[in-house]
Protein backbone atom coordinates (compact mmCIF):
# COMPACT_ATOMS: atom_id res chain seq x y z
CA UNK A 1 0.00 0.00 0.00
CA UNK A 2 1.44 3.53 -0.75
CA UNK A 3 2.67 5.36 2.36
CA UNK A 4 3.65 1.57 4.53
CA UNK A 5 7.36 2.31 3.98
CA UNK A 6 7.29 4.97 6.31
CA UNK A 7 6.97 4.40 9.96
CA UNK A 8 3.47 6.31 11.65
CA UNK A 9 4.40 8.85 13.69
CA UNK A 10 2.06 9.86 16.80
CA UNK A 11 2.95 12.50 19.54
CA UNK A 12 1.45 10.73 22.45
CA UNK A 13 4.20 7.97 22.44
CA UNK A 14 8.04 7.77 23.41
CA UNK A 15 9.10 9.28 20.52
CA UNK A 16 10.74 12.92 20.14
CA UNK A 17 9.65 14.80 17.05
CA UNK A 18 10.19 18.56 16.41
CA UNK A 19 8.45 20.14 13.66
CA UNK A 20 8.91 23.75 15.10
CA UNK A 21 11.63 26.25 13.25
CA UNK A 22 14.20 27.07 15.40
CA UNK A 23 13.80 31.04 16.74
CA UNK A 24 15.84 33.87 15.71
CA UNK A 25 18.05 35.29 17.84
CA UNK A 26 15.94 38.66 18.70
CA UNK A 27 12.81 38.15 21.24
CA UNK A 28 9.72 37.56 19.88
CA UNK A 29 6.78 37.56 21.94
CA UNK A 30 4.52 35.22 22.00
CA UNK A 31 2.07 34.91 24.37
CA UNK A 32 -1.79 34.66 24.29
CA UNK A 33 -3.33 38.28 23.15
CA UNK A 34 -5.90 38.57 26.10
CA UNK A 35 -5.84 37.13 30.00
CA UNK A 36 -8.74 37.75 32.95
CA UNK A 37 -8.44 37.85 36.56
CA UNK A 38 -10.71 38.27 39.25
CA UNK A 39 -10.92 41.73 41.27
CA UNK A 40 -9.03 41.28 44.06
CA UNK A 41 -7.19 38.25 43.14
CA UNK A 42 -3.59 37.32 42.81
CA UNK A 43 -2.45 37.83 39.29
CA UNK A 44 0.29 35.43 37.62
CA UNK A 45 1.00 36.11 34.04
CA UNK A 46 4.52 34.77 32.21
CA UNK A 47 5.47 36.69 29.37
CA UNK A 48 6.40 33.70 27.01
CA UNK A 49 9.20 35.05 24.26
CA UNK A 50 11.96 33.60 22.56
CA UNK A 51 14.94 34.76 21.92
CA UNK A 52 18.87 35.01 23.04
CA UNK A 53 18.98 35.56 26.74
CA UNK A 54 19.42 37.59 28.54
CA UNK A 55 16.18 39.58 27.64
CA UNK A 56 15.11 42.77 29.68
CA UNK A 57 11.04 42.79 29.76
CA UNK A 58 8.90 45.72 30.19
CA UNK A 59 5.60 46.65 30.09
CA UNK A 60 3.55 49.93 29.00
CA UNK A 61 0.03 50.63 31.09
CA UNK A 62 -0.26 48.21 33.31
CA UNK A 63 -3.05 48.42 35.22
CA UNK A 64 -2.69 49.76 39.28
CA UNK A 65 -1.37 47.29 41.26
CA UNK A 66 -0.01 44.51 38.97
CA UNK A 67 4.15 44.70 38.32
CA UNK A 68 6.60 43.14 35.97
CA UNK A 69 9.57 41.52 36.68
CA UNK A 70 11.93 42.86 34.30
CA UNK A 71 14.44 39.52 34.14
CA UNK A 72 11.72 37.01 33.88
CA UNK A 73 8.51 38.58 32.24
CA UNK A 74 6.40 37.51 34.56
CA UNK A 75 3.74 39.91 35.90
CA UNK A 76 2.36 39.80 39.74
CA UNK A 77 0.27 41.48 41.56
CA UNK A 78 -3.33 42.12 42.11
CA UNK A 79 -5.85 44.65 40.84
CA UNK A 80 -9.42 46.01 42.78
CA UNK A 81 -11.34 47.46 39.57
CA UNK A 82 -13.17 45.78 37.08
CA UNK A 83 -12.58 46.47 33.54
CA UNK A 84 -10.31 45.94 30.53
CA UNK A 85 -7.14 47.25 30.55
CA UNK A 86 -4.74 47.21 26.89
CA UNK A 87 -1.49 46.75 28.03
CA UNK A 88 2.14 46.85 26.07
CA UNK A 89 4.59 44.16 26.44
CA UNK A 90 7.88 44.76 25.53
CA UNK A 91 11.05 42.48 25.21
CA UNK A 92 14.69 43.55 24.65
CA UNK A 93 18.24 41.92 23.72
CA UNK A 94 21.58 42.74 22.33
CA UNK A 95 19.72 41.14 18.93
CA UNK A 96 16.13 43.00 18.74
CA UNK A 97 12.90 43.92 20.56
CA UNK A 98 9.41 43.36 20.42
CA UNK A 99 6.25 44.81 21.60
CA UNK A 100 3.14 43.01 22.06
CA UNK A 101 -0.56 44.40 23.01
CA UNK A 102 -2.14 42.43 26.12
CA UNK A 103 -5.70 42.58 27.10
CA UNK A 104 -5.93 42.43 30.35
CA UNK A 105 -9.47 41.45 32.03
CA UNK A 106 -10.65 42.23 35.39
CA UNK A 107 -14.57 40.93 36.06
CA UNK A 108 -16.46 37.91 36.41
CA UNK A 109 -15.34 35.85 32.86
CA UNK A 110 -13.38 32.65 33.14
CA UNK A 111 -12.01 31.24 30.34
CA UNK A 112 -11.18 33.87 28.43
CA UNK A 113 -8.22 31.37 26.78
CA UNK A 114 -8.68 27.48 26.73
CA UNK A 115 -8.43 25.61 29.96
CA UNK A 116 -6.09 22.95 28.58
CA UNK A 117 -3.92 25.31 26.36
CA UNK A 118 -3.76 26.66 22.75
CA UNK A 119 -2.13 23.68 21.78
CA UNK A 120 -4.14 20.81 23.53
CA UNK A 121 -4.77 19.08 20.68
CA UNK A 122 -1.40 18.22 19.36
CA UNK A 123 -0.77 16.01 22.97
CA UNK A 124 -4.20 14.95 23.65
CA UNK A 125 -5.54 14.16 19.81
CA UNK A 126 -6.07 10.78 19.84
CA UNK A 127 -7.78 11.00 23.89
CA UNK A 128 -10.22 13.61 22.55
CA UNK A 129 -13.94 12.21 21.85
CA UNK A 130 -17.32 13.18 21.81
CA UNK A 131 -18.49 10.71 25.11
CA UNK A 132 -20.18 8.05 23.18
């Protein structure tokens, strides 16, 4: 049969496959476009960017009581007033930079990005059924 000389390849097994490019040396930013929190509640947010360490992260608007750490990217905090908030992310290195807009919610939502990831279905593709 056409295609049988080549081995299947499935990503839940023991085998390592990479299909990804490998990233350029300036930071590129990559991290999900909006994120919610509850009034009130701790705040954890990781700027994910690749990218030549060491990278110097920043960030333009953020709202009152939320903070960035500028080694890591990762934003703490908490914040008391509902709303939306449009933030700037920004990440630096001897090779580049990169800005990125963040929507940040405060309120009642949950679930404003999937619970098991942007990329759920690449790991869990063959688990993933309907509930017969």
């Amino acid at each position: 049969m056409i295609g049988d000389e080549f081995p299947k390849v499935f990503p839940n097994n023991s085998e390592r496959y990479i299909l990804t490019p490998k990233p350029n040396a300036s930071p590129r930013i990559n991290t999900a476009m909006v994120f919610g929190a509850t009034p009130g509640n701790p705040f954890l947010f990781t700027v994910a960017t690749t990218g030549i360490r060491p990278i110097q992260f920043s960030a333009d608007n953020l709202p009152k009581g939320l903070s960035i750490d500028l080694k890591t990217g990762i934003i703490t905090g908490s914040v008391k007033e509902s709303g939306n908030y449009l933030t700037t992310l920004k990440a630096k290195n001897e090779f580049g930079e990169a800005s990125k807009e963040l929507k940040i919610v405060i309120g009642d939502k949950i679930a404003l990005t999937p619970p098991i990831g942007w990329n759920g279905w690449n790991s869990w593709a063959f688990d993933i059924d309907r509930g017969k």
